[in-house]
C-alpha atoms as a PDB file:
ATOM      1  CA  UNK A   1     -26.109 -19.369  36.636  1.00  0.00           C
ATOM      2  CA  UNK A   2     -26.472 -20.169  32.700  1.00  0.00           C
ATOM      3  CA  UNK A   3     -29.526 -17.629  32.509  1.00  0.00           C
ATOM      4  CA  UNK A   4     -27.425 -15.563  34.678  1.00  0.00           C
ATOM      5  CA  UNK A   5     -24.231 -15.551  31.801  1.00  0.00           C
ATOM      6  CA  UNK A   6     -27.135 -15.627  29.145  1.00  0.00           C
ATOM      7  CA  UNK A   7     -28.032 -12.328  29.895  1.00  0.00           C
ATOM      8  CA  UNK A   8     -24.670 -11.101  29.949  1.00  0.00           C
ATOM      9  CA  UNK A   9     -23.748 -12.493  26.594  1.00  0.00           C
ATOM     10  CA  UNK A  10     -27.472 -10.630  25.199  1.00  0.00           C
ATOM     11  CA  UNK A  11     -26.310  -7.303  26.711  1.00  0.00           C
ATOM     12  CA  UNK A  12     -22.377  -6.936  25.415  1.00  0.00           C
ATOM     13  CA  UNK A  13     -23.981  -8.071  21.917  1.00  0.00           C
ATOM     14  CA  UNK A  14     -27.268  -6.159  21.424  1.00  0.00           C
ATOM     15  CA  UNK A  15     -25.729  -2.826  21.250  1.00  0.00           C
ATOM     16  CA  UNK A  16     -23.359  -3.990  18.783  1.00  0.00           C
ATOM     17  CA  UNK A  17     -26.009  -5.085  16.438  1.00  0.00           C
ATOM     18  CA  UNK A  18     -27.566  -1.295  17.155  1.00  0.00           C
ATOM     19  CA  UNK A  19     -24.514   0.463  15.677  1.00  0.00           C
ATOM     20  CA  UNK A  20     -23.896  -1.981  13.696  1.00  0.00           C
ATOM     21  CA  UNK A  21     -25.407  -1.776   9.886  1.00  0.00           C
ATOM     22  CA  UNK A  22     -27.652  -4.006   8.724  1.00  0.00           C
ATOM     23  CA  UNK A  23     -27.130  -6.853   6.231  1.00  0.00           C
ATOM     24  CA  UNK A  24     -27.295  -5.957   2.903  1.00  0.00           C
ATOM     25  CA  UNK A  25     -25.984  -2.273   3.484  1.00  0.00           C
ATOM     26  CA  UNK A  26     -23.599  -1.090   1.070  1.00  0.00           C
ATOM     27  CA  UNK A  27     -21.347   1.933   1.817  1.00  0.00           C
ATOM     28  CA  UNK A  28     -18.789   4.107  -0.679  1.00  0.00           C
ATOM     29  CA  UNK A  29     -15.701   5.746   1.170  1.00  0.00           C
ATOM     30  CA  UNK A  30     -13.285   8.221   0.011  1.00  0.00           C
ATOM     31  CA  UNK A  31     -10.041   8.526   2.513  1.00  0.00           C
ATOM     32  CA  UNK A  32      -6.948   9.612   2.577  1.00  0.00           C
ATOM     33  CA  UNK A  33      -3.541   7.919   4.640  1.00  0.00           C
ATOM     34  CA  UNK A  34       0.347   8.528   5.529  1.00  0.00           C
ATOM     35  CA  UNK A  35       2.195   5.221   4.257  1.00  0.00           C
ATOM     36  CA  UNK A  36       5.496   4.742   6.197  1.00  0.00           C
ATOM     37  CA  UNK A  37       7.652   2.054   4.194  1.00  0.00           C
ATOM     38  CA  UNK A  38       9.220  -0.093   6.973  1.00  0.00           C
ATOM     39  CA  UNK A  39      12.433  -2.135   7.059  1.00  0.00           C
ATOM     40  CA  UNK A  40      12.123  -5.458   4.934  1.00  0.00           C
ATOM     41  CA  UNK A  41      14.550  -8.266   6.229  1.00  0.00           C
ATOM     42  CA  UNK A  42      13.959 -10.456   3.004  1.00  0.00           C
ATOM     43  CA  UNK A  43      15.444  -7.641   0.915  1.00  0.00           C
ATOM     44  CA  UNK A  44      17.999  -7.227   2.993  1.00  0.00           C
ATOM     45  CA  UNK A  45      17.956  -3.369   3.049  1.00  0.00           C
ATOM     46  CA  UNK A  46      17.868  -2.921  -1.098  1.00  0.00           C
ATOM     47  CA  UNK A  47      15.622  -0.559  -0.690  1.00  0.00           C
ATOM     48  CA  UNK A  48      13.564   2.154   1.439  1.00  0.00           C
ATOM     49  CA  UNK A  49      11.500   4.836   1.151  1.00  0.00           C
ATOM     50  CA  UNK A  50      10.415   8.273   2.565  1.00  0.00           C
ATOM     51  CA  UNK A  51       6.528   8.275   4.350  1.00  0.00           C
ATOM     52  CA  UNK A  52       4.111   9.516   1.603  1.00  0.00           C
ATOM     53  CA  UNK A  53       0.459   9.856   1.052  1.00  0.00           C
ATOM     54  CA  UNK A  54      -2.443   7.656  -0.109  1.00  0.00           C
ATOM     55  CA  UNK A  55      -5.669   7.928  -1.513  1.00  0.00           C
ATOM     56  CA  UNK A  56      -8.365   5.722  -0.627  1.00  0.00           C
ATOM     57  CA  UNK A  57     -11.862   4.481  -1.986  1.00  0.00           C
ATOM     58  CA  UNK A  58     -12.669   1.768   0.437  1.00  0.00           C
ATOM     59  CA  UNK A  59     -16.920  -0.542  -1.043  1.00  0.00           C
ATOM     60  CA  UNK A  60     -18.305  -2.135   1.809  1.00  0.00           C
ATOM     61  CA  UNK A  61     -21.386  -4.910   2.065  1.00  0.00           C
ATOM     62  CA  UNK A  62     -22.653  -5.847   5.298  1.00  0.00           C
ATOM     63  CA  UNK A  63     -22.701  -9.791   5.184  1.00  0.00           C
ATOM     64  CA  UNK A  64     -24.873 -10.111   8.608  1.00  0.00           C
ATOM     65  CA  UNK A  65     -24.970  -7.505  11.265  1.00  0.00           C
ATOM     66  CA  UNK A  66     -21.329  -8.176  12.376  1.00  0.00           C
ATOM     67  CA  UNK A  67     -19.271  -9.356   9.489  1.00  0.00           C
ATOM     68  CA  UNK A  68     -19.042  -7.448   5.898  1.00  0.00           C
ATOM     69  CA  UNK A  69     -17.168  -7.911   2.573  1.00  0.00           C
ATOM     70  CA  UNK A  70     -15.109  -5.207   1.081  1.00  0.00           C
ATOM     71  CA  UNK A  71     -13.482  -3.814  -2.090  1.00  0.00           C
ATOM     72  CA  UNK A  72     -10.431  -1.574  -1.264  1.00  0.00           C
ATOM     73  CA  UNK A  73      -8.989   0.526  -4.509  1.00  0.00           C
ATOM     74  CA  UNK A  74      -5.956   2.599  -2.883  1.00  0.00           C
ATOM     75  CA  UNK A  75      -2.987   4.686  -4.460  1.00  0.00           C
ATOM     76  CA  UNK A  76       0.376   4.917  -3.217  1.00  0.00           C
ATOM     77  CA  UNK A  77       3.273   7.850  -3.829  1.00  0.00           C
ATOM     78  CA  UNK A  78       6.222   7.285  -1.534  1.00  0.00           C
ATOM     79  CA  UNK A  79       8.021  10.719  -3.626  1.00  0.00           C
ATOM     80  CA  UNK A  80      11.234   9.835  -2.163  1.00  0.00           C
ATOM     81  CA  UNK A  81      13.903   6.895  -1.399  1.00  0.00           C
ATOM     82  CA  UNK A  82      16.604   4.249  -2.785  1.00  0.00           C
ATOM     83  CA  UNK A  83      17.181   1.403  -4.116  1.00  0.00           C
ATOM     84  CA  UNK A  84      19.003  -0.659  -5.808  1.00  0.00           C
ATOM     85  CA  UNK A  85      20.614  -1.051  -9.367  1.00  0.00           C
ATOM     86  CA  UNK A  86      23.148  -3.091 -11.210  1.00  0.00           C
ATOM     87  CA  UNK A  87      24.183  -2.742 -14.713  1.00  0.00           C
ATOM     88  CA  UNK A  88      27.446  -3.946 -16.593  1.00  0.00           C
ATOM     89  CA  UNK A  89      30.565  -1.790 -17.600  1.00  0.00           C
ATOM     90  CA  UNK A  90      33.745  -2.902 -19.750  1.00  0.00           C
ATOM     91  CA  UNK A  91      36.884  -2.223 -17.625  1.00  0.00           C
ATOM     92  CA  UNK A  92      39.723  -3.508 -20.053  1.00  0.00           C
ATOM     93  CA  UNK A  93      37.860  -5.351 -22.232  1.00  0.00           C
ATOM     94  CA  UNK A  94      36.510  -7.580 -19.415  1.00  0.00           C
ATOM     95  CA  UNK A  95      32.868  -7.263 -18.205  1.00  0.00           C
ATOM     96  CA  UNK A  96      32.261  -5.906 -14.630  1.00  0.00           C
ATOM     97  CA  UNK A  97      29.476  -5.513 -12.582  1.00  0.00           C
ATOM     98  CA  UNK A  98      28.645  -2.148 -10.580  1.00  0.00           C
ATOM     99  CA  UNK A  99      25.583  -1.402  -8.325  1.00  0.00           C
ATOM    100  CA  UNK A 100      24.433   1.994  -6.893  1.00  0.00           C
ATOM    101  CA  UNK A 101      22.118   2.563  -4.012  1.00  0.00           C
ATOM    102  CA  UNK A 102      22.809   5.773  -3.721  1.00  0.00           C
ATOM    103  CA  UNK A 103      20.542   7.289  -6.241  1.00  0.00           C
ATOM    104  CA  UNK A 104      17.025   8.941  -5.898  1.00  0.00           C
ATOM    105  CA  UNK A 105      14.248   6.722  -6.355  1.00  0.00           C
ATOM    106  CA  UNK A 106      10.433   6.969  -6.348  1.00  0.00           C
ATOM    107  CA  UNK A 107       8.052   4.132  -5.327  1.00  0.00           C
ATOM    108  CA  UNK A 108       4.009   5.004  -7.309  1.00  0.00           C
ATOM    109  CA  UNK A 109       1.839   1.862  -6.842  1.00  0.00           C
ATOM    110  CA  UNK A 110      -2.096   1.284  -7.377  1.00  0.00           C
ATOM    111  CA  UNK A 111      -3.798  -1.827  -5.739  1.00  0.00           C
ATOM    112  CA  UNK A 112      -7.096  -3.427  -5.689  1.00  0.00           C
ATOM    113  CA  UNK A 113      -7.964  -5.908  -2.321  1.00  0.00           C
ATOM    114  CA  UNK A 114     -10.910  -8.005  -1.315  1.00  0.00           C
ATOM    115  CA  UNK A 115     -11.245  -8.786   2.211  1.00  0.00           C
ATOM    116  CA  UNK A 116     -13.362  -8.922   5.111  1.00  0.00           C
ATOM    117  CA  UNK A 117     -14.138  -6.405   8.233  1.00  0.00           C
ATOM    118  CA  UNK A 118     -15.514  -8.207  11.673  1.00  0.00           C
ATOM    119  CA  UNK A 119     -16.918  -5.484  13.191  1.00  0.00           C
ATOM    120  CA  UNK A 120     -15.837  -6.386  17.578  1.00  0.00           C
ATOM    121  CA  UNK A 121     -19.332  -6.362  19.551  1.00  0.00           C
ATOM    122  CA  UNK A 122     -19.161  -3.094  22.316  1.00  0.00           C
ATOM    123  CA  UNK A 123     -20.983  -0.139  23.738  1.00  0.00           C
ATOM    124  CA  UNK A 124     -21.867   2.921  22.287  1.00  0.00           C
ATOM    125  CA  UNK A 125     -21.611   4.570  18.998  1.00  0.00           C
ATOM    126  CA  UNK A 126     -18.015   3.573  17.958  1.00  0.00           C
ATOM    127  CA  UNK A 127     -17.955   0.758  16.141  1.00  0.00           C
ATOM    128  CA  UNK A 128     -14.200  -0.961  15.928  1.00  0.00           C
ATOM    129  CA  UNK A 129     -13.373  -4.270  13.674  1.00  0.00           C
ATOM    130  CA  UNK A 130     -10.466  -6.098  12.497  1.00  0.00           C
ATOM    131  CA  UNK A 131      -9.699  -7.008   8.690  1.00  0.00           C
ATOM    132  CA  UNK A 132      -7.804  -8.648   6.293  1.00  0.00           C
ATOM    133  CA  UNK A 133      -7.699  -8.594   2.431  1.00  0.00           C
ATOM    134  CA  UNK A 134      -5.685  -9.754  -0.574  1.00  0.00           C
ATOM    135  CA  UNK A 135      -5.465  -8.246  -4.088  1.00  0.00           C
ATOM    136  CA  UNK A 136      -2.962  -7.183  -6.262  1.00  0.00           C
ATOM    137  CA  UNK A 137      -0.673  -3.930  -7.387  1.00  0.00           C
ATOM    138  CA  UNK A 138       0.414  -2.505  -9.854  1.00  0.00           C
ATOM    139  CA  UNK A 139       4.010  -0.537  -9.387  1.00  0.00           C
ATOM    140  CA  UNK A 140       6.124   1.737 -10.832  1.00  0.00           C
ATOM    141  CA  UNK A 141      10.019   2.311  -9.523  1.00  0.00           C
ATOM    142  CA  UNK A 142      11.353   5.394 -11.080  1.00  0.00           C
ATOM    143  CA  UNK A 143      15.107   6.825 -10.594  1.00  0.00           C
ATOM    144  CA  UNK A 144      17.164  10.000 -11.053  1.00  0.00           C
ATOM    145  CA  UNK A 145      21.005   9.582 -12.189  1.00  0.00           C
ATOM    146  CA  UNK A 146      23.611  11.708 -12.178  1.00  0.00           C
ATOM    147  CA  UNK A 147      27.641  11.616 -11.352  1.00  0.00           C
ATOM    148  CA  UNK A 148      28.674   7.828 -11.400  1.00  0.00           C
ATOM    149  CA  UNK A 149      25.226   6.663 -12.225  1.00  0.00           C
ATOM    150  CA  UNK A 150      24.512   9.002 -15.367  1.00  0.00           C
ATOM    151  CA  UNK A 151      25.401   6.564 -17.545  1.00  0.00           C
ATOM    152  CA  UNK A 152      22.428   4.830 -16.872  1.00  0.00           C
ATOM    153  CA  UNK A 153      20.795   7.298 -18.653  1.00  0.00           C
ATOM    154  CA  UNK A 154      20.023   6.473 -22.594  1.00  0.00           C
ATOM    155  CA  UNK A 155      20.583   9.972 -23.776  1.00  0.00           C
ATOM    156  CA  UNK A 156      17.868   8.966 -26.843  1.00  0.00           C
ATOM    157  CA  UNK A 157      15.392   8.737 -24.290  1.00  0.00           C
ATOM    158  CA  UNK A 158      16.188  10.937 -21.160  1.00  0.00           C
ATOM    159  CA  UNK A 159      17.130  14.837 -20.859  1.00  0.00           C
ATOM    160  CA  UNK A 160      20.207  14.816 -19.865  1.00  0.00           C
ATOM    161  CA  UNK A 161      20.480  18.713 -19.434  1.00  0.00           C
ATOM    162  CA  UNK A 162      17.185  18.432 -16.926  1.00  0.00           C
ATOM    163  CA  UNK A 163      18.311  17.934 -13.069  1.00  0.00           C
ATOM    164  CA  UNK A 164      14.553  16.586 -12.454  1.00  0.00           C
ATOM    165  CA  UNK A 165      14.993  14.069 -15.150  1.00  0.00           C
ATOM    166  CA  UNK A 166      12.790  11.054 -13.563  1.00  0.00           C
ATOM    167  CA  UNK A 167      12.548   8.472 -15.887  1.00  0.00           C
ATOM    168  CA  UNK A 168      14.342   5.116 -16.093  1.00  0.00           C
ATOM    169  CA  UNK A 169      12.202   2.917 -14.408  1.00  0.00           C
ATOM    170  CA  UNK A 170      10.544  -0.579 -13.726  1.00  0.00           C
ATOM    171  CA  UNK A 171       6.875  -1.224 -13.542  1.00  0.00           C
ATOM    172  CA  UNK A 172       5.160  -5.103 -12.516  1.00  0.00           C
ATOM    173  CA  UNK A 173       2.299  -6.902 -10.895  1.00  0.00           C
ATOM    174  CA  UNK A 174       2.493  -8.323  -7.551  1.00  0.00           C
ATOM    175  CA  UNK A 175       0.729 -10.025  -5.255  1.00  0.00           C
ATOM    176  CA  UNK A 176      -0.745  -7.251  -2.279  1.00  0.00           C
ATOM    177  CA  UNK A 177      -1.540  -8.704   1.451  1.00  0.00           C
ATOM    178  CA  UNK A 178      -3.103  -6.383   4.181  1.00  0.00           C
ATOM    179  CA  UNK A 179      -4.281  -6.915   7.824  1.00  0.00           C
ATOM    180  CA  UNK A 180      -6.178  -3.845   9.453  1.00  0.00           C
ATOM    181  CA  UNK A 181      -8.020  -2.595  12.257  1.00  0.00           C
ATOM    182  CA  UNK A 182     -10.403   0.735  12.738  1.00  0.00           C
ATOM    183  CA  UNK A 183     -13.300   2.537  14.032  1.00  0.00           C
ATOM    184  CA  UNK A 184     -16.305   3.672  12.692  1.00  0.00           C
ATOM    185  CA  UNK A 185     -18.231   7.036  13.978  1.00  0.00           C
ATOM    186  CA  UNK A 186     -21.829   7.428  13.000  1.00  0.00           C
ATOM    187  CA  UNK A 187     -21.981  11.164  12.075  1.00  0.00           C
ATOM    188  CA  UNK A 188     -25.321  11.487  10.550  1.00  0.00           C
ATOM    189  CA  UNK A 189     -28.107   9.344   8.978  1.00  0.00           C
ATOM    190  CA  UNK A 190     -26.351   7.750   5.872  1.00  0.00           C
ATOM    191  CA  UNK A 191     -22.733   8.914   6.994  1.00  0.00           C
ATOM    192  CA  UNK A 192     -19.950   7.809   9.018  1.00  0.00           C
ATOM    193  CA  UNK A 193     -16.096   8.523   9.724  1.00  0.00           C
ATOM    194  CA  UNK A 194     -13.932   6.146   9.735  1.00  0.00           C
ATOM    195  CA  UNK A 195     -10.068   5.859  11.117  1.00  0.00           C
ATOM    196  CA  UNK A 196      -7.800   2.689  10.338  1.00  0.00           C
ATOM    197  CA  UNK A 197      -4.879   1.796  10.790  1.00  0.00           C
ATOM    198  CA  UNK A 198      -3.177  -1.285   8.716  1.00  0.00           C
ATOM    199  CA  UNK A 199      -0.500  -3.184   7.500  1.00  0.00           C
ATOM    200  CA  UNK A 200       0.324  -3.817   3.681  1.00  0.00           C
ATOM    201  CA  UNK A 201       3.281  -5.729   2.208  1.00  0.00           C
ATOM    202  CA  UNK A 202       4.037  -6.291  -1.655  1.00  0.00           C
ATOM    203  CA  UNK A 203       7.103  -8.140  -2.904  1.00  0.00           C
ATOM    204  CA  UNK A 204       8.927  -6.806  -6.084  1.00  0.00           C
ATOM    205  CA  UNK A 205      10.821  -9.292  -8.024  1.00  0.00           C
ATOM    206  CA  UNK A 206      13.923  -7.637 -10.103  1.00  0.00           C
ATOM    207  CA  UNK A 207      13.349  -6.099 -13.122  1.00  0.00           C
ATOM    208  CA  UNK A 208      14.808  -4.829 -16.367  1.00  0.00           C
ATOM    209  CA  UNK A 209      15.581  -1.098 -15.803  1.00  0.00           C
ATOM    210  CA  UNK A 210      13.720   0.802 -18.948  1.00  0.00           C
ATOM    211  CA  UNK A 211      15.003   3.898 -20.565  1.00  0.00           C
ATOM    212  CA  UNK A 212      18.473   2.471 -20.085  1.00  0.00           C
ATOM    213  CA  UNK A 213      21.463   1.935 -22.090  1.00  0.00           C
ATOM    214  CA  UNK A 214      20.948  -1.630 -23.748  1.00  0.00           C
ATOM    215  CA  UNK A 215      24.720  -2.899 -23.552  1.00  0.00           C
ATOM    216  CA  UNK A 216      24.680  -1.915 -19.530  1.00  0.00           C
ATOM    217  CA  UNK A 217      22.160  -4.698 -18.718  1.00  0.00           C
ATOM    218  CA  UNK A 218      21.031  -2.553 -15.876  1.00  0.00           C
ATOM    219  CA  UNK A 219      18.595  -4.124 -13.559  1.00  0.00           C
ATOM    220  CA  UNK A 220      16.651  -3.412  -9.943  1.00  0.00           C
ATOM    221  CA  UNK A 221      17.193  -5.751  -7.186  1.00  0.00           C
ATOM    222  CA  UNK A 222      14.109  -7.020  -5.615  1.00  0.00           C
ATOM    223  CA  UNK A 223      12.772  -5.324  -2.915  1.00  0.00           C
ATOM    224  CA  UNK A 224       9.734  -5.493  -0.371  1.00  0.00           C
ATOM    225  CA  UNK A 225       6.988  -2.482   0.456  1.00  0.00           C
ATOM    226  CA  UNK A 226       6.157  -3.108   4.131  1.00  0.00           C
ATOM    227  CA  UNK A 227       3.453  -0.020   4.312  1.00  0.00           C
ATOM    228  CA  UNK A 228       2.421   0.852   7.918  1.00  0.00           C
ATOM    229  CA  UNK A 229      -0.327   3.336   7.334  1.00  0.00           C
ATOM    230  CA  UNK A 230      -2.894   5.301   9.250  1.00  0.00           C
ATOM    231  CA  UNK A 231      -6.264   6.906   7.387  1.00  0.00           C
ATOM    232  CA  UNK A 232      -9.309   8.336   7.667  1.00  0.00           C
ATOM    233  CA  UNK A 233     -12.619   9.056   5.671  1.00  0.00           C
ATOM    234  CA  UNK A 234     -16.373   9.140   5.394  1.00  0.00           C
ATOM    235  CA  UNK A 235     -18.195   6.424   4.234  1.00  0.00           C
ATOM    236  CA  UNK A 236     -22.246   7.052   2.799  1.00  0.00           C
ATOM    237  CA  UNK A 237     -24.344   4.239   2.562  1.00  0.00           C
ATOM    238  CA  UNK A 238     -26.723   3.869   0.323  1.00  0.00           C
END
């Protein structure tokens, strides 16, 4: 019976470890994904954003046959959405507070993860895995004002006379998270196409809203970017 389930074991692995690349391989990818921003509880709806594209250079090095390191450097461009901004107007002589989240905002981010693929031991060409990384991103929140929100616009440093005016913004650091799965496809010696599918989530503390008025105080609320995406690409190894 143990020789038996032995055996068993030996044949679900072994073809694994034939589609599988060998330790030491490295591989470059270049990919490209739809992003879709998804609701964020913690910022309680401050801020949300259309789908948008990615672009994707994914470095991989096979640890052992079924586990291998990688270096994700990915760009973001959700080119449409809201959020949220406060900023301080007299009324009488007394200070009050006003917010907008009706304007037109515009989420640009670039991150950098390290991580881990664990490549799942089956059949055949395809090779799927599961993932996780961590890194960090650099964003960029930029608005267009106009009506009730124009003021917001320092007219030293915007065009006020240009409708496409996109330019008071807030940019940061923060901390990236990302848990994936995918396939890989063997198309030729050297080259392989790969589709994944993943989960990313960066938190954006408030900000100082640049290119603004300085008596207004205007600021943007926090806000999370809870990107479901799905990619593909070609990876060479070398």
């Amino acid at each position: 019976m143990r020789r038996t389930s032995t055996l068993a074991v030996l044949a679900l692995v072994a073809p694994a470890h034939a589609v599988a690349a060998d330790a030491g391989d490295l591989s470059l990818g270049v990919g490209v994904a739809l992003a879709i921003d998804l609701p964020d509880p913690a910022s309680k709806g401050s801020a949300k954003f259309a789908p948008g594209p990615s672009l994707w250079v994914p470095f991989r090095w096979t640890v052992v046959p079924l586990a291998r390191a990688r270096l994700d450097l990915r760009a973001d461009l959700a080119p449409g959405g809201t959020d949220t901004v406060r900023w301080t107007e007299q009324v009488d002589g007394e200070p009050v507070e006003v917010q907008s989240t009706g304007h037109f905002a515009m989420f640009v981010a670039v991150g950098l993860s390290a991580g881990v693929d664990f490549l799942i031991p089956v059949k055949g060409k395809v090779a799927p895995y599961l993932g996780a990384d961590l890194g960090v991103a650099w964003v960029g929140t930029f608005h267009s004002f106009d009506g009730a929100t124009q003021v917001l616009l320092d007219p030293e440093q915007n065009d006020l006379d240009d409708p496409g005016n996109v330019d008071p913004y807030t940019t940061q650091w923060a901390p990236l998270t990302d848990v994936h799965g995918g396939i890989d496809v063997p198309l030729s010696e050297g080259v392989a196409l790969w589709v994944e599918t993943g989960y990313s989530v960066a938190f954006l503390n408030a900000r100082d809203l640049r290119k603004t008025p300085p008596e207004l105080d205007a600021t943007r609320d926090p806000y999370g970017w809870n990107a479901f995406r799905i990619g593909t690409g070609v990876s060479f190894l070398f």
